[in-house]
Protein backbone atom coordinates (compact mmCIF):
# COMPACT_ATOMS: atom_id res chain seq x y z
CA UNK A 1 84.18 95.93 104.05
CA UNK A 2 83.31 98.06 101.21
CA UNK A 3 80.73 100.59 100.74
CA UNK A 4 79.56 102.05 97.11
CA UNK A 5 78.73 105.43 97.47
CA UNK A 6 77.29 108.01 94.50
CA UNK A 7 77.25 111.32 94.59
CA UNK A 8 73.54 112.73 92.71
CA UNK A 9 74.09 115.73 90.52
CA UNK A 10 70.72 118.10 90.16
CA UNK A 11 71.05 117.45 86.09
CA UNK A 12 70.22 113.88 86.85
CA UNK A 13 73.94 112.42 86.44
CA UNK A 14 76.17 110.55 89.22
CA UNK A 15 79.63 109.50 90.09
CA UNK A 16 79.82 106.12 91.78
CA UNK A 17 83.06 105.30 94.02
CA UNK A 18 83.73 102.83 96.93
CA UNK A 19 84.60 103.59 100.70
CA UNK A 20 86.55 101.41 103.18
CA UNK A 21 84.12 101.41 106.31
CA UNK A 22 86.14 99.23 108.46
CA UNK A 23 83.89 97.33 111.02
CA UNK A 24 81.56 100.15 111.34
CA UNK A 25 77.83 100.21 110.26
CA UNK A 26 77.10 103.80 108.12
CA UNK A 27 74.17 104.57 106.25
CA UNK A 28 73.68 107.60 103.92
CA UNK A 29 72.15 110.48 104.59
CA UNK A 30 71.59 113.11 101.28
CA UNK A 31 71.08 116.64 101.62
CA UNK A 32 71.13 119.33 98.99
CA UNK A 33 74.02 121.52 98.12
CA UNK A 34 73.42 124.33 96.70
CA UNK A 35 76.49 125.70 96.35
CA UNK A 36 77.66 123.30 93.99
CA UNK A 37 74.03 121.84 92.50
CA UNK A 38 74.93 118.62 93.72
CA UNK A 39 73.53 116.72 96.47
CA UNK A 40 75.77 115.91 98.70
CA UNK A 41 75.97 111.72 100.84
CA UNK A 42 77.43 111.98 104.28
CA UNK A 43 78.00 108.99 106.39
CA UNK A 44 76.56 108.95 109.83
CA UNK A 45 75.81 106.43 112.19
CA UNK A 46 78.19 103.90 114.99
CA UNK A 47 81.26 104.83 114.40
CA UNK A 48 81.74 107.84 111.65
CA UNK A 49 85.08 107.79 109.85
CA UNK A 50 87.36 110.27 109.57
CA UNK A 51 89.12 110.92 106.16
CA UNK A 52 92.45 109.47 107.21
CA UNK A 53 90.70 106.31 108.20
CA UNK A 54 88.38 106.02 104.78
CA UNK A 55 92.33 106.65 103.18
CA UNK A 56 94.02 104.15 104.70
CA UNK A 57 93.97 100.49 103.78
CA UNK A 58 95.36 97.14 105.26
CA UNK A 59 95.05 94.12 102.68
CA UNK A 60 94.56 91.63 102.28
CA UNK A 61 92.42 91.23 105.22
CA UNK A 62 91.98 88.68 106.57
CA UNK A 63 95.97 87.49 105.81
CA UNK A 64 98.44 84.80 105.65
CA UNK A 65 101.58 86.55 104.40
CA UNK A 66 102.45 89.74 103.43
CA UNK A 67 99.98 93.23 104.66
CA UNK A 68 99.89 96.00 102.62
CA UNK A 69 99.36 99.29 104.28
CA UNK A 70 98.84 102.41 102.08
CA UNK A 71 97.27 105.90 102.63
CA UNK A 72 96.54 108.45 100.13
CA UNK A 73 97.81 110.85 103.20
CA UNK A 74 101.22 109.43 102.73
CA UNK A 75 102.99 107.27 105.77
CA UNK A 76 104.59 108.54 108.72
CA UNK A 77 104.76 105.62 111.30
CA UNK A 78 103.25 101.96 111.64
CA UNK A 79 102.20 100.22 115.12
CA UNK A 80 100.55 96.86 115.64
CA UNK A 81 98.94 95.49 118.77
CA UNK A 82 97.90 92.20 119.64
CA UNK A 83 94.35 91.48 120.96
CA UNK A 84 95.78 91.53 124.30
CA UNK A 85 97.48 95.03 123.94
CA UNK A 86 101.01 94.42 123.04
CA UNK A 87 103.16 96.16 120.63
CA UNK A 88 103.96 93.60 118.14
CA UNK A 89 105.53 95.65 115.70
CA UNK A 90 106.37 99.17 115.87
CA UNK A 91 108.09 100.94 112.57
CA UNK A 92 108.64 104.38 110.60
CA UNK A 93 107.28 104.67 107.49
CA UNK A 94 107.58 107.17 104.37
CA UNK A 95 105.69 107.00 100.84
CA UNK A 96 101.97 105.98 100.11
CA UNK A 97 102.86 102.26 100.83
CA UNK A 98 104.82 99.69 103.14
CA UNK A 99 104.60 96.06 103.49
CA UNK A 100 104.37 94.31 106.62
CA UNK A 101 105.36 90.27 106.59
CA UNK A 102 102.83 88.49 109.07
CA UNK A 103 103.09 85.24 108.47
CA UNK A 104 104.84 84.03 111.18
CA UNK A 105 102.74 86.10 113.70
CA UNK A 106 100.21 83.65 115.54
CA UNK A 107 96.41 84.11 114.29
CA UNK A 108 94.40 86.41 115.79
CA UNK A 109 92.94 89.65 115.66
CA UNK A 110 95.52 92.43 115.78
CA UNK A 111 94.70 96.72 115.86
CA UNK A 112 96.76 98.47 113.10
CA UNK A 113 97.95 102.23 113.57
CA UNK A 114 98.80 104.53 110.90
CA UNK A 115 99.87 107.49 111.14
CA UNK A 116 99.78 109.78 108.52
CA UNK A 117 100.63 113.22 107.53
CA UNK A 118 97.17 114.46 108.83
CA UNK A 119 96.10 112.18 111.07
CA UNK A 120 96.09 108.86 112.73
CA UNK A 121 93.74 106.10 111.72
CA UNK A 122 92.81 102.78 113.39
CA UNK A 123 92.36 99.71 111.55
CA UNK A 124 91.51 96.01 112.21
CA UNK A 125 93.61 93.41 111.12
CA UNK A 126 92.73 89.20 111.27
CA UNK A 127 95.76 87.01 110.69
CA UNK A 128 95.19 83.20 109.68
């Protein structure tokens, strides 16, 4: 899922960008900055993401063939577990990007983790 987020400036202007949010549910909460005159959004709710995970992408999701993985964090390592826990595919990783084929895997609902240079983040993957 994607979430648009803007960020208010105090002269009236705004920068608009999207999010990944994963499964989670986040609404916005503003507060004032005055450091910077800007107001800042912060994400809170079920399930707040770290910046790894709002980095990291797995698409197309659902998918039939190839996955795309890619992190602004860079790639370190790559592990996918079924729905009933097992290690399905397990590789290192280096770059911003790496391609994983699925389309032989049965469909189903597999967990996706990515580790990065700062971090590990946790995504969910549906193969058709």
């Amino acid at each position: 899922m994607q979430w648009k987020s803007r960020t208010h400036y105090l002269d009236g202007s705004w920068r608009s960008y999207d999010e990944e949010i994963g499964f989670w549910y986040l609404f916005p909460i503003i507060e004032p900055n005055p450091d910077t005159s800007t107001t800042d959004t912060t994400h809170a709710g079920i399930g707040r993401l770290t910046p790894v995970e709002r980095n990291t992408v797995v698409s197309p999701n659902p998918a039939t063939g190839t996955v795309r993985v890619a992190s602004g964090f860079g790639l370190q390592h790559i592990e996918v577990y079924d729905d009933a826990g097992r290690r399905v595919y397990d590789a290192e990783a280096s770059g911003m990007q790496a391609h994983i084929d699925v389309g032989s895997w049965p469909r189903g609902a597999y967990t996706v983790h990515v580790r990065t240079a700062v971090g590990t983040a946790i995504k969910k993957l549906l193969v058709q």
